[in-house]
Protein backbone atom coordinates (compact mmCIF):
# COMPACT_ATOMS: atom_id res chain seq x y z
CA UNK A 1 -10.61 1.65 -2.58
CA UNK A 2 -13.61 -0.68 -3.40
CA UNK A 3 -15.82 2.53 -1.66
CA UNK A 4 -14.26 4.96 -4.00
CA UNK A 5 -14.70 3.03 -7.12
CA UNK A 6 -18.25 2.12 -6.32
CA UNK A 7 -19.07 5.34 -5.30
CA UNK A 8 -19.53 5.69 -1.73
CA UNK A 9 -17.42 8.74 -1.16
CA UNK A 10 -18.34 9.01 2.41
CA UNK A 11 -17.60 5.57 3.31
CA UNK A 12 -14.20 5.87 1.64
CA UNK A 13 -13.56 9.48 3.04
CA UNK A 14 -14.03 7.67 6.52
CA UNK A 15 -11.34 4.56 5.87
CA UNK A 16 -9.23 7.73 4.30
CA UNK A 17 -9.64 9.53 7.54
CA UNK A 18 -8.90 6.71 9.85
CA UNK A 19 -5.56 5.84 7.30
CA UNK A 20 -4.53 9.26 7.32
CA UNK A 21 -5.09 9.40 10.88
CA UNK A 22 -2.22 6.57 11.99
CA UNK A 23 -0.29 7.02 9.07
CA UNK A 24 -0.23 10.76 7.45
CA UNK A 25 2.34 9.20 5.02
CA UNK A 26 0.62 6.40 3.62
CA UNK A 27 0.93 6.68 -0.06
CA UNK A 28 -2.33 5.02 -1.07
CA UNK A 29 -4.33 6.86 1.27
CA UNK A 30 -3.24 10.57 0.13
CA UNK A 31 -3.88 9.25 -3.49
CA UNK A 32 -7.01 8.33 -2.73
CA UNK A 33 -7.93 11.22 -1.34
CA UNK A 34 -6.51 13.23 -4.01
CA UNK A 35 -8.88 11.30 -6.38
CA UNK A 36 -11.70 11.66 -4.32
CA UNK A 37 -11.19 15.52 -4.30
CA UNK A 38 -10.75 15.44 -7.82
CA UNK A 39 -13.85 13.59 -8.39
CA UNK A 40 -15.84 15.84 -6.13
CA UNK A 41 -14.91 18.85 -7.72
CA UNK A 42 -12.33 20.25 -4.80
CA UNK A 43 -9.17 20.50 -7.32
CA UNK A 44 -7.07 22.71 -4.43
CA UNK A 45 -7.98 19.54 -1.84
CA UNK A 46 -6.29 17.56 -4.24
CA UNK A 47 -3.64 19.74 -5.20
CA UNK A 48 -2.17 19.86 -2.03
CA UNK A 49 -2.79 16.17 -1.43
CA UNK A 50 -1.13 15.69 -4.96
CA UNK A 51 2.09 18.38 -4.30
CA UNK A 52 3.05 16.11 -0.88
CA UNK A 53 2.71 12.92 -3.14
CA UNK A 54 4.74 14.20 -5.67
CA UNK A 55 7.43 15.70 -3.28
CA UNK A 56 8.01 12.13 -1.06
CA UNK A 57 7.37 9.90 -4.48
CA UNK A 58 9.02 12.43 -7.07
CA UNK A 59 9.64 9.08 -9.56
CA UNK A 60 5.43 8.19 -9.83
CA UNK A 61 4.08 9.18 -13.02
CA UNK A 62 0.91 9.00 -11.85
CA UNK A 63 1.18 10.93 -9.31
CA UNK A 64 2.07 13.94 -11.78
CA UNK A 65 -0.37 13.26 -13.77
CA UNK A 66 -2.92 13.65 -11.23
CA UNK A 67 -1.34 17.01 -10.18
CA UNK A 68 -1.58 17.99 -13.61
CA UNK A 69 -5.38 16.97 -13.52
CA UNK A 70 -5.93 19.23 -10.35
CA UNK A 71 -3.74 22.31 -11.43
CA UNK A 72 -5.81 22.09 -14.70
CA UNK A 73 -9.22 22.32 -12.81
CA UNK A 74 -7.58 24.83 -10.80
CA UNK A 75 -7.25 26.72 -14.07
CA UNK A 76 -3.03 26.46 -13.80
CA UNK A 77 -2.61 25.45 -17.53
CA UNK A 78 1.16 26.34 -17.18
CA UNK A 79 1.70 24.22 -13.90
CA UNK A 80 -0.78 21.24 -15.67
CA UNK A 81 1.07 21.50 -18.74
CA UNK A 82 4.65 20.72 -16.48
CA UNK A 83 3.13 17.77 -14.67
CA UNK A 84 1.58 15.98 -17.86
CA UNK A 85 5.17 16.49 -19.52
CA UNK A 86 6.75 15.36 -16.26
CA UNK A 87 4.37 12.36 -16.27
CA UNK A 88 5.58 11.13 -19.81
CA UNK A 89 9.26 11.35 -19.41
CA UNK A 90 8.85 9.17 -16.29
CA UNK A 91 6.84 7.02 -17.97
CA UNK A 92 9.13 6.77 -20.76
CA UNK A 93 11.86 6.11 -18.73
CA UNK A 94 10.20 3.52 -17.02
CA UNK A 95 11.75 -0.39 -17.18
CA UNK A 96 9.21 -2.48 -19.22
CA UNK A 97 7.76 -5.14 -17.03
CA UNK A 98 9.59 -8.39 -17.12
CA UNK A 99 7.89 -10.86 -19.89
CA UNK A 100 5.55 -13.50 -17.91
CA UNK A 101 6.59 -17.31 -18.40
């Protein structure tokens, strides 16, 4: 992540690769990958990336959010406009984080 957020997209596409590569479920791979897409202009990349996301971790807002961000690009408003809205409601529904003591 460090790679991706001080952008060295092809050092992070390569530890994305090699994550993918033993574990094509790993959560924080795909999403980095998605974002990466996103961020390089490839919205469909990151639509698909996004779609399996939201499919095997349906309760992430974030992870709508981000599909709304690539259907957008992709010029879907209707199919943004779902994922946004899906993105609140989860978020709204969402326990508040326990106080810190």
């Amino acid at each position: 992540r460090l790679a991706l957020a001080e952008d060295h997209p092809d050092v992070a596409l390569d530890w994305i690769h090699q994550a993918l590569k033993s574990d094509p479920h790993n959560l924080t791979a795909n999403e980095d990958y998605a974002a990466l897409m996103l961020k390089s202009g490839k919205a469909e990349e990151a639509r698909a990336a996004l779609e399996k996301l939201t499919e095997w971790s349906p309760g992430n807002p974030r992870y709508h959010y981000l599909l709304g961000q690539a259907l957008a690009k992709s010029g879907d408003a209707e199919g943004a406009q779902k994922e946004f809205e899906t993105s609140q409601k989860l978020k709204a529904s969402a326990p508040a984080p326990a106080p810190v003591r």
